[in-house]
N, C-alpha and C. Protein backbone atom coordinates (compact mmCIF):
# COMPACT_ATOMS: atom_id res chain seq x y z
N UNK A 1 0.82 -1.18 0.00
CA UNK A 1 0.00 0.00 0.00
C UNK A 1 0.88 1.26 0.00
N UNK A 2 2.11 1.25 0.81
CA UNK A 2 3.16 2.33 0.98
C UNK A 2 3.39 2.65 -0.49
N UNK A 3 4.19 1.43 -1.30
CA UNK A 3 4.07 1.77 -2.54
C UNK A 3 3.49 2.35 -3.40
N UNK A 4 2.34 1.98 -3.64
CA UNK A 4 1.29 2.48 -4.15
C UNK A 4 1.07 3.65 -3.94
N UNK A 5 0.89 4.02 -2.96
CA UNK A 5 0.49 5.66 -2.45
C UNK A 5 1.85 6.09 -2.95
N UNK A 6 3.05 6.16 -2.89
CA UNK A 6 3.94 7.01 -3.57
C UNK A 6 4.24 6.95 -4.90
N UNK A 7 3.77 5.72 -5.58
CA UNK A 7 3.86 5.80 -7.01
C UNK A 7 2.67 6.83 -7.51
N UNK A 8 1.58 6.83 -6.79
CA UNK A 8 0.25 8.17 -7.35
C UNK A 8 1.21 9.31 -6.90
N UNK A 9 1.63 9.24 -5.81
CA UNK A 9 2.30 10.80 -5.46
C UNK A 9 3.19 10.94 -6.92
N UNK A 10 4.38 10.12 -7.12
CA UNK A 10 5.23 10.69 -8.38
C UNK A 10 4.86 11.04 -9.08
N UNK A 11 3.88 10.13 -9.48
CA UNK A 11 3.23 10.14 -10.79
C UNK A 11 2.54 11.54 -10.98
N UNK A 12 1.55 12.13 -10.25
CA UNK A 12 0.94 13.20 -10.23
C UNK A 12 2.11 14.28 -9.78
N UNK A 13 2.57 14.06 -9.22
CA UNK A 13 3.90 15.67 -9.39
C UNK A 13 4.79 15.65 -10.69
N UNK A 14 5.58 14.45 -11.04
CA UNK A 14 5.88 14.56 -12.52
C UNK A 14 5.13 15.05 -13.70
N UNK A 15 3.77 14.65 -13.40
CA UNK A 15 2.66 15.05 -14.42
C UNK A 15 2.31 16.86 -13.98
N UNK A 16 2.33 17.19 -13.31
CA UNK A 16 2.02 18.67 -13.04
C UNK A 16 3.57 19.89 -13.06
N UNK A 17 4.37 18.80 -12.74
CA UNK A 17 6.28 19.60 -12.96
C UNK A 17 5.81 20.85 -13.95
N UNK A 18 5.95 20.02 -15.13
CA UNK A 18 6.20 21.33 -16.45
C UNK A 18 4.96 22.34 -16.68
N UNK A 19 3.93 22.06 -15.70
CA UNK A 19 2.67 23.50 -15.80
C UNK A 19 3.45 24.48 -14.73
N UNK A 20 4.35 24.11 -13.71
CA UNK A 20 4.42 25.41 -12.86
C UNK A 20 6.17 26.16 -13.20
N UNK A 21 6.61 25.74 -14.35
CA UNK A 21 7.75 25.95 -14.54
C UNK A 21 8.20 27.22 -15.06
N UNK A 22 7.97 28.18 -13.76
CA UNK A 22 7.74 29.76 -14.69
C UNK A 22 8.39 30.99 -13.59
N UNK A 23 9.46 31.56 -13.70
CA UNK A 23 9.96 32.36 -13.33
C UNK A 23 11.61 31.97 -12.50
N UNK A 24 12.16 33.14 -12.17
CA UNK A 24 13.34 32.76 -11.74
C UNK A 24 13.88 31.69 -10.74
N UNK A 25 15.25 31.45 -11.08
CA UNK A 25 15.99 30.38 -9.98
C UNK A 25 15.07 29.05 -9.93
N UNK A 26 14.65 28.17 -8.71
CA UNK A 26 14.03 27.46 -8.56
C UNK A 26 12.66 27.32 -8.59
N UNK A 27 12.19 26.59 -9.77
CA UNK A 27 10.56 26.95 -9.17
C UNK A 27 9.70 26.14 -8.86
N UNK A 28 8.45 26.14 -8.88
CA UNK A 28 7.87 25.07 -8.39
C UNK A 28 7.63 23.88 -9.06
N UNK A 29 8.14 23.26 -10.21
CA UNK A 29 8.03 22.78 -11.08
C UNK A 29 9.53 21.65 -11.41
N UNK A 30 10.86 22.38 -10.37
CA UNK A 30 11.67 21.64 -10.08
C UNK A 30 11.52 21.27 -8.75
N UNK A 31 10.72 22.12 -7.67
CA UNK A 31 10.25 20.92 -6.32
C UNK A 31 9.27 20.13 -6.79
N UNK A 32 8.12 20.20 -7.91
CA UNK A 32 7.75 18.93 -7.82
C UNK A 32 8.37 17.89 -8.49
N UNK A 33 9.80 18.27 -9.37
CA UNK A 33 10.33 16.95 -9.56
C UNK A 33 11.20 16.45 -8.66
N UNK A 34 11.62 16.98 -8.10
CA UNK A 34 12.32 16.25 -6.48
C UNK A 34 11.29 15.60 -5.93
N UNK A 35 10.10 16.19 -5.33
CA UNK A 35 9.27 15.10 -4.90
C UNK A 35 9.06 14.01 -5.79
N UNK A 36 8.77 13.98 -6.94
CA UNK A 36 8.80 13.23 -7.53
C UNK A 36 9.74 11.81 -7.26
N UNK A 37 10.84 12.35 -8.03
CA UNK A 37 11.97 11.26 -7.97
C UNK A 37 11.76 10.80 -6.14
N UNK A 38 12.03 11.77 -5.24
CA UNK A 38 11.93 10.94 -3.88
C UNK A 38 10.91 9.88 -3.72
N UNK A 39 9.88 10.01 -4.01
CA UNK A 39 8.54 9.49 -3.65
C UNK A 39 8.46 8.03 -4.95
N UNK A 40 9.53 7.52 -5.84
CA UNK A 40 9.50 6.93 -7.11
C UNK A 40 10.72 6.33 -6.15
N UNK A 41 11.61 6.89 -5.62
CA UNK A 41 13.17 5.81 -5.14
C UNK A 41 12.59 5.46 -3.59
N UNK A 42 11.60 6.27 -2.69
CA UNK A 42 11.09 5.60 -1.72
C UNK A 42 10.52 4.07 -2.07
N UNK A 43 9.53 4.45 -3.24
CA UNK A 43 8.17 3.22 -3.15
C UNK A 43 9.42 2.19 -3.75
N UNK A 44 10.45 2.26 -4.73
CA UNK A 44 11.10 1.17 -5.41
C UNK A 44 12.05 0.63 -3.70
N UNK A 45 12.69 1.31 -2.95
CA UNK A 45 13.00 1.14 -1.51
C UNK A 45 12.11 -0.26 -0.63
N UNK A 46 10.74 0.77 -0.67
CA UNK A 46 9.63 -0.36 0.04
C UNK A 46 9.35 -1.81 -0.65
N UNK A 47 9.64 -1.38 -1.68
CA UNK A 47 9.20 -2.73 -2.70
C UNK A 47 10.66 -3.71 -2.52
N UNK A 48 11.67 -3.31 -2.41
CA UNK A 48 12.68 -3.81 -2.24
C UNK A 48 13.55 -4.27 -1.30
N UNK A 49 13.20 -3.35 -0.53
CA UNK A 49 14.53 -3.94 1.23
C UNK A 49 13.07 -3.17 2.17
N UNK A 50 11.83 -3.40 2.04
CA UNK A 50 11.05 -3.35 2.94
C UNK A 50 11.03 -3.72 4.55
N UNK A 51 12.07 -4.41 4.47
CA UNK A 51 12.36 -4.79 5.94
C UNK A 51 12.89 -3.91 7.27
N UNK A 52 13.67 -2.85 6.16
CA UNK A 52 14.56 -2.10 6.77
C UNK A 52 14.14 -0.85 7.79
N UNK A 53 14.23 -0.85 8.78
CA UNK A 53 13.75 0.48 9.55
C UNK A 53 13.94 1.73 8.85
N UNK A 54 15.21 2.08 8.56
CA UNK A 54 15.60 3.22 7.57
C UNK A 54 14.71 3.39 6.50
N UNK A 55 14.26 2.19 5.74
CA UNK A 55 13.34 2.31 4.36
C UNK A 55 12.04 2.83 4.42
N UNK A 56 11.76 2.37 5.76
CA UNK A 56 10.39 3.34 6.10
C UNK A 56 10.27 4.20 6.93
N UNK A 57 11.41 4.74 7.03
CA UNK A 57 11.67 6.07 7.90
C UNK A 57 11.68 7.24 7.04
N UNK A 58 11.96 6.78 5.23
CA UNK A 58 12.38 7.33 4.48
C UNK A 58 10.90 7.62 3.85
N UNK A 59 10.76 6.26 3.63
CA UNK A 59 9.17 7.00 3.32
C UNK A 59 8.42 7.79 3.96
N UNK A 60 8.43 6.98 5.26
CA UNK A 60 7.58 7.80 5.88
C UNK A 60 8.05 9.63 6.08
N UNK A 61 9.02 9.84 5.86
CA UNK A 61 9.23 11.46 5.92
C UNK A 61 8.67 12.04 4.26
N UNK A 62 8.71 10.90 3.24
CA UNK A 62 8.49 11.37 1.95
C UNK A 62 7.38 11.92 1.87
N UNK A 63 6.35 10.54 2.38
CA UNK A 63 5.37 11.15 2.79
C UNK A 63 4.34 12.16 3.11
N UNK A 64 5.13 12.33 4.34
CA UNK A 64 4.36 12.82 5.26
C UNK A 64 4.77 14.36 4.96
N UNK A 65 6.25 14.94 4.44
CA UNK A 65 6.47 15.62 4.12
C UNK A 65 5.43 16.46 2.96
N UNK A 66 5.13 15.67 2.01
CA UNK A 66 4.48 16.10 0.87
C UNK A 66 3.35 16.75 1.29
N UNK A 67 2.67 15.61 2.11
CA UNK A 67 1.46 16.01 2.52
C UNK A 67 1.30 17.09 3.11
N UNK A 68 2.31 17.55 4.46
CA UNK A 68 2.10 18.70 5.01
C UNK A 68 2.44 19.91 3.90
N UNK A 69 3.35 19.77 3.16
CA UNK A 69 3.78 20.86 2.15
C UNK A 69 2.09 20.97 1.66
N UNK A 70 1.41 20.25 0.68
CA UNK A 70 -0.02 19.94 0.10
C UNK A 70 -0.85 20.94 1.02
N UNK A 71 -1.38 20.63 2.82
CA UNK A 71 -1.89 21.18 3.74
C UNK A 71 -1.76 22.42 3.23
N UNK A 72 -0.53 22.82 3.81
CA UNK A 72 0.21 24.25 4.15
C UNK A 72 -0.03 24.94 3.26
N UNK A 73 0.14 24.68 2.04
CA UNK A 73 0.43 25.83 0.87
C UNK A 73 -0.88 25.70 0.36
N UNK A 74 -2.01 24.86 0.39
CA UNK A 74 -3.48 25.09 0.30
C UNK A 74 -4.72 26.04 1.55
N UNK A 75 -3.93 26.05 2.58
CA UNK A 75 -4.28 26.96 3.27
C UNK A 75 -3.78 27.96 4.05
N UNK A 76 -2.53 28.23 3.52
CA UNK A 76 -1.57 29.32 4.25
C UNK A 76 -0.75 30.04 3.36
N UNK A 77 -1.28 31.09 3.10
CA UNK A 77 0.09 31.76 1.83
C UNK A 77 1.10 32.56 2.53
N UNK A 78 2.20 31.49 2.35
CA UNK A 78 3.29 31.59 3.31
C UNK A 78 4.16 32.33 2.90
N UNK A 79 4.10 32.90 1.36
CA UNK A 79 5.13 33.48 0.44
C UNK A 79 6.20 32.62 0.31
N UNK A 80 7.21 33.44 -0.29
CA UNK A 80 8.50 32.95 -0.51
C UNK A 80 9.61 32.81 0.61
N UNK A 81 9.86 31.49 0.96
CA UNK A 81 11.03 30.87 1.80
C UNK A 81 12.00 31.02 1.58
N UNK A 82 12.95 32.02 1.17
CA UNK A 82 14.10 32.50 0.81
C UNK A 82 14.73 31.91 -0.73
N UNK A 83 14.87 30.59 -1.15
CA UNK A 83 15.14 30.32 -2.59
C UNK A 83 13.42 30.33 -3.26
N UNK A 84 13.36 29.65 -1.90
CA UNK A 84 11.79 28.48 -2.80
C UNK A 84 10.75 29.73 -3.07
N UNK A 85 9.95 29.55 -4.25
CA UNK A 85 9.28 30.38 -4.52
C UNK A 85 7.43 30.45 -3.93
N UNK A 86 7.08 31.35 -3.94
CA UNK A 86 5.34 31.32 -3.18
C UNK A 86 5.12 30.21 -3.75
N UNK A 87 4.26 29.05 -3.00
CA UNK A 87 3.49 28.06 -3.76
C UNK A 87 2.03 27.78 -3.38
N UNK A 88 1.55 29.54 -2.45
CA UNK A 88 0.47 29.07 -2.31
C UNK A 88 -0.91 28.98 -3.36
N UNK A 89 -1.62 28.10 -2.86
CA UNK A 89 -2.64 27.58 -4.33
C UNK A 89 -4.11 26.94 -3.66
N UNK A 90 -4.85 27.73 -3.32
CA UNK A 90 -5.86 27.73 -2.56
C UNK A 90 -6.96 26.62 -2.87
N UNK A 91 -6.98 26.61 -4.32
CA UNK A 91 -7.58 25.85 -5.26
C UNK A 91 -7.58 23.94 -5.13
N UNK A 92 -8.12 23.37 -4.74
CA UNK A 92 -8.40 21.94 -5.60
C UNK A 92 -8.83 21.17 -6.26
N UNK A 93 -7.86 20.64 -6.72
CA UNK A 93 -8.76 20.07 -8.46
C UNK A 93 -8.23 18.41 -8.41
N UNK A 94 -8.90 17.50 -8.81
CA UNK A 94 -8.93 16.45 -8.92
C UNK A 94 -6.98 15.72 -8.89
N UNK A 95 -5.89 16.23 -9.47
CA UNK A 95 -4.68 15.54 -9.20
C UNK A 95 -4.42 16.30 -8.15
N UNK A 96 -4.68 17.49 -7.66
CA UNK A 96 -4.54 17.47 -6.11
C UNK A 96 -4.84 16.55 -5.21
N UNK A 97 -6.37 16.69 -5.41
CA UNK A 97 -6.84 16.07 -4.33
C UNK A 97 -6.32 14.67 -4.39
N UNK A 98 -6.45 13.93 -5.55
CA UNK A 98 -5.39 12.38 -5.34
C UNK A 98 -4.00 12.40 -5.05
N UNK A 99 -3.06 13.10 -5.39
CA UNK A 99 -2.09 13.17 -4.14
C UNK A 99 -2.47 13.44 -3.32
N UNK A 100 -2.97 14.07 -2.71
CA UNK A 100 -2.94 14.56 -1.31
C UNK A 100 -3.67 12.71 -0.70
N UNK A 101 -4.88 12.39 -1.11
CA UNK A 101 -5.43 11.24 -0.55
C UNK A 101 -4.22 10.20 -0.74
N UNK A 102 -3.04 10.06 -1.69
CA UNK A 102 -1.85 8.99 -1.81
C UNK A 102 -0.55 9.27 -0.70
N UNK A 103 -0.60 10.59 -0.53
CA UNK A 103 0.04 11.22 0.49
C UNK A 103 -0.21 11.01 1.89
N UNK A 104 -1.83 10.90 2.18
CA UNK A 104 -1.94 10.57 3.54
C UNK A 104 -2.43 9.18 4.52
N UNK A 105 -2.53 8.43 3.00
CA UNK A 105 -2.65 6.98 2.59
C UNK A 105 -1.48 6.06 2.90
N UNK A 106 -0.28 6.97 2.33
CA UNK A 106 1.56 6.59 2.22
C UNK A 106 2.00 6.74 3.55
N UNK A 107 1.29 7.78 3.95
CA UNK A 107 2.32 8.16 5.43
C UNK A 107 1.33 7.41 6.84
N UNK A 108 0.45 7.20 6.30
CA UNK A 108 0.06 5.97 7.52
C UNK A 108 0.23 4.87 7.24
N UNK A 109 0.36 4.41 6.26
CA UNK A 109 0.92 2.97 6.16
C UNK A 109 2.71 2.84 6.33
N UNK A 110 3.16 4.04 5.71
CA UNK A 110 4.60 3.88 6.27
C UNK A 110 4.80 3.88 7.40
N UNK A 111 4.00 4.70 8.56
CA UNK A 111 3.88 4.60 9.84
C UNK A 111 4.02 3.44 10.38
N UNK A 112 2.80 2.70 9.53
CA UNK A 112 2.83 1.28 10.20
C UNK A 112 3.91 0.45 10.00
N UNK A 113 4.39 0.66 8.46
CA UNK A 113 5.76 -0.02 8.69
C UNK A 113 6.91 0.37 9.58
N UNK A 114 6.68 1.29 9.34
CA UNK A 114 7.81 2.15 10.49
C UNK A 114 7.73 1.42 11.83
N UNK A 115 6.79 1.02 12.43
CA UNK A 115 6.35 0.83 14.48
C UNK A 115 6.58 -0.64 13.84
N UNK A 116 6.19 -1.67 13.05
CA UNK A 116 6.78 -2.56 12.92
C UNK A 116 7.72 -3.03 12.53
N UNK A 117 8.73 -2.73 12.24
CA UNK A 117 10.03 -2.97 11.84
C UNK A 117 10.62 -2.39 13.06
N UNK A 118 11.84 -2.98 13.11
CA UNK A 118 12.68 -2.65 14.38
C UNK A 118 13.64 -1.82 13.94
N UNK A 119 13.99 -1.09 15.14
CA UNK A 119 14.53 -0.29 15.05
C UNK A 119 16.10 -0.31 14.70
N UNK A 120 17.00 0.30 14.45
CA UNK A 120 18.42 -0.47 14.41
C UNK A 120 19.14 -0.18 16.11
N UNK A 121 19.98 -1.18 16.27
CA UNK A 121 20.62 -1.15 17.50
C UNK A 121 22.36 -1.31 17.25
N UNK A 122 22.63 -0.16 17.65
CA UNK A 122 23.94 0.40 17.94
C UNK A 122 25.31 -0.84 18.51
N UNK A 123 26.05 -0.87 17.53
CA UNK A 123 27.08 -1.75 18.14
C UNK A 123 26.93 -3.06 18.04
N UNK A 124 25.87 -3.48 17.72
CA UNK A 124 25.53 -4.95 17.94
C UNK A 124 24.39 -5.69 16.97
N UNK A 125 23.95 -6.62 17.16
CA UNK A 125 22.92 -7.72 16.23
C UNK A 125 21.45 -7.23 17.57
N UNK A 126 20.47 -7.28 16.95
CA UNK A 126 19.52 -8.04 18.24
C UNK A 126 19.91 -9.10 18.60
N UNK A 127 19.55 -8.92 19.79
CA UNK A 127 19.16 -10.53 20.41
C UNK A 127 17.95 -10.62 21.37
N UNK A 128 17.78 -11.58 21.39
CA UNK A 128 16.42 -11.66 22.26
C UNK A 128 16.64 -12.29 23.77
N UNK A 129 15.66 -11.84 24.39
CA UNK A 129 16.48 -12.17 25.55
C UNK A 129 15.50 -13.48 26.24
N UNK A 130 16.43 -13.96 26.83
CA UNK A 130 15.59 -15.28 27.10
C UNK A 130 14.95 -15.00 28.62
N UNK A 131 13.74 -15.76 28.98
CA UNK A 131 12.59 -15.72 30.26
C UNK A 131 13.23 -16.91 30.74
């Protein structure tokens, strides 16, 4: 399911990249291809070494990240963050709203992978301890 929810996330920010690609330095159109690619090397991650605490630590910030960015800049016009340009956009329209639902879909199921998978332990292997 982790997967899934970040392959709609890529997919819909790659697909929207080249409409916001308009004015100086960085714009919003090269953060949505960073999200992109993140949210495309997360889900190939989960699909692949799913086991790993790190792998869904990763998602889960991909996530969860997106989503709050999605929140924020749909109801807070925050202006410009020193490079990053205004991205507020009050508006929702249908590939919004499905990222945003793959976004908050991704980051609770990465959650869950996250609390189930163990954590890594410093210096050593687990071991379990015997009763």
């Amino acid at each position: 399911m982790t997967a899934a929810a970040l392959a709609v996330d890529a997919a819909v920010h790659a697909d929207l990249a080249p409409d916001y690609d308009f004015g100086p330095g960085p714009t919003q159109g090269t953060l949505f291809r960073v999200e992109a690619a993140a949210a495309c090397l997360a889900a190939l991650l989960v699909l692949f070494a799913g086991r790993r605490f790190a792998v869904w630590a990763f998602a889960f910030l991909v996530s969860a990240s997106a989503l709050g960015a999605v929140l924020l800049y749909s109801h807070v016009d925050v202006g410009a963050l020193g490079p990053l340009p205004n991205m507020y956009d009050p508006v929702w329209y249908p590939q919004k709203t499905a990222s945003a639902v793959a976004e908050a879909v991704g980051t609770a199921a990465a959650l869950a992978g996250l609390l189930l998978s163990r954590p890594p332990r410093w210096g050593g292997r687990w071991r379990r301890r015997r009763l």
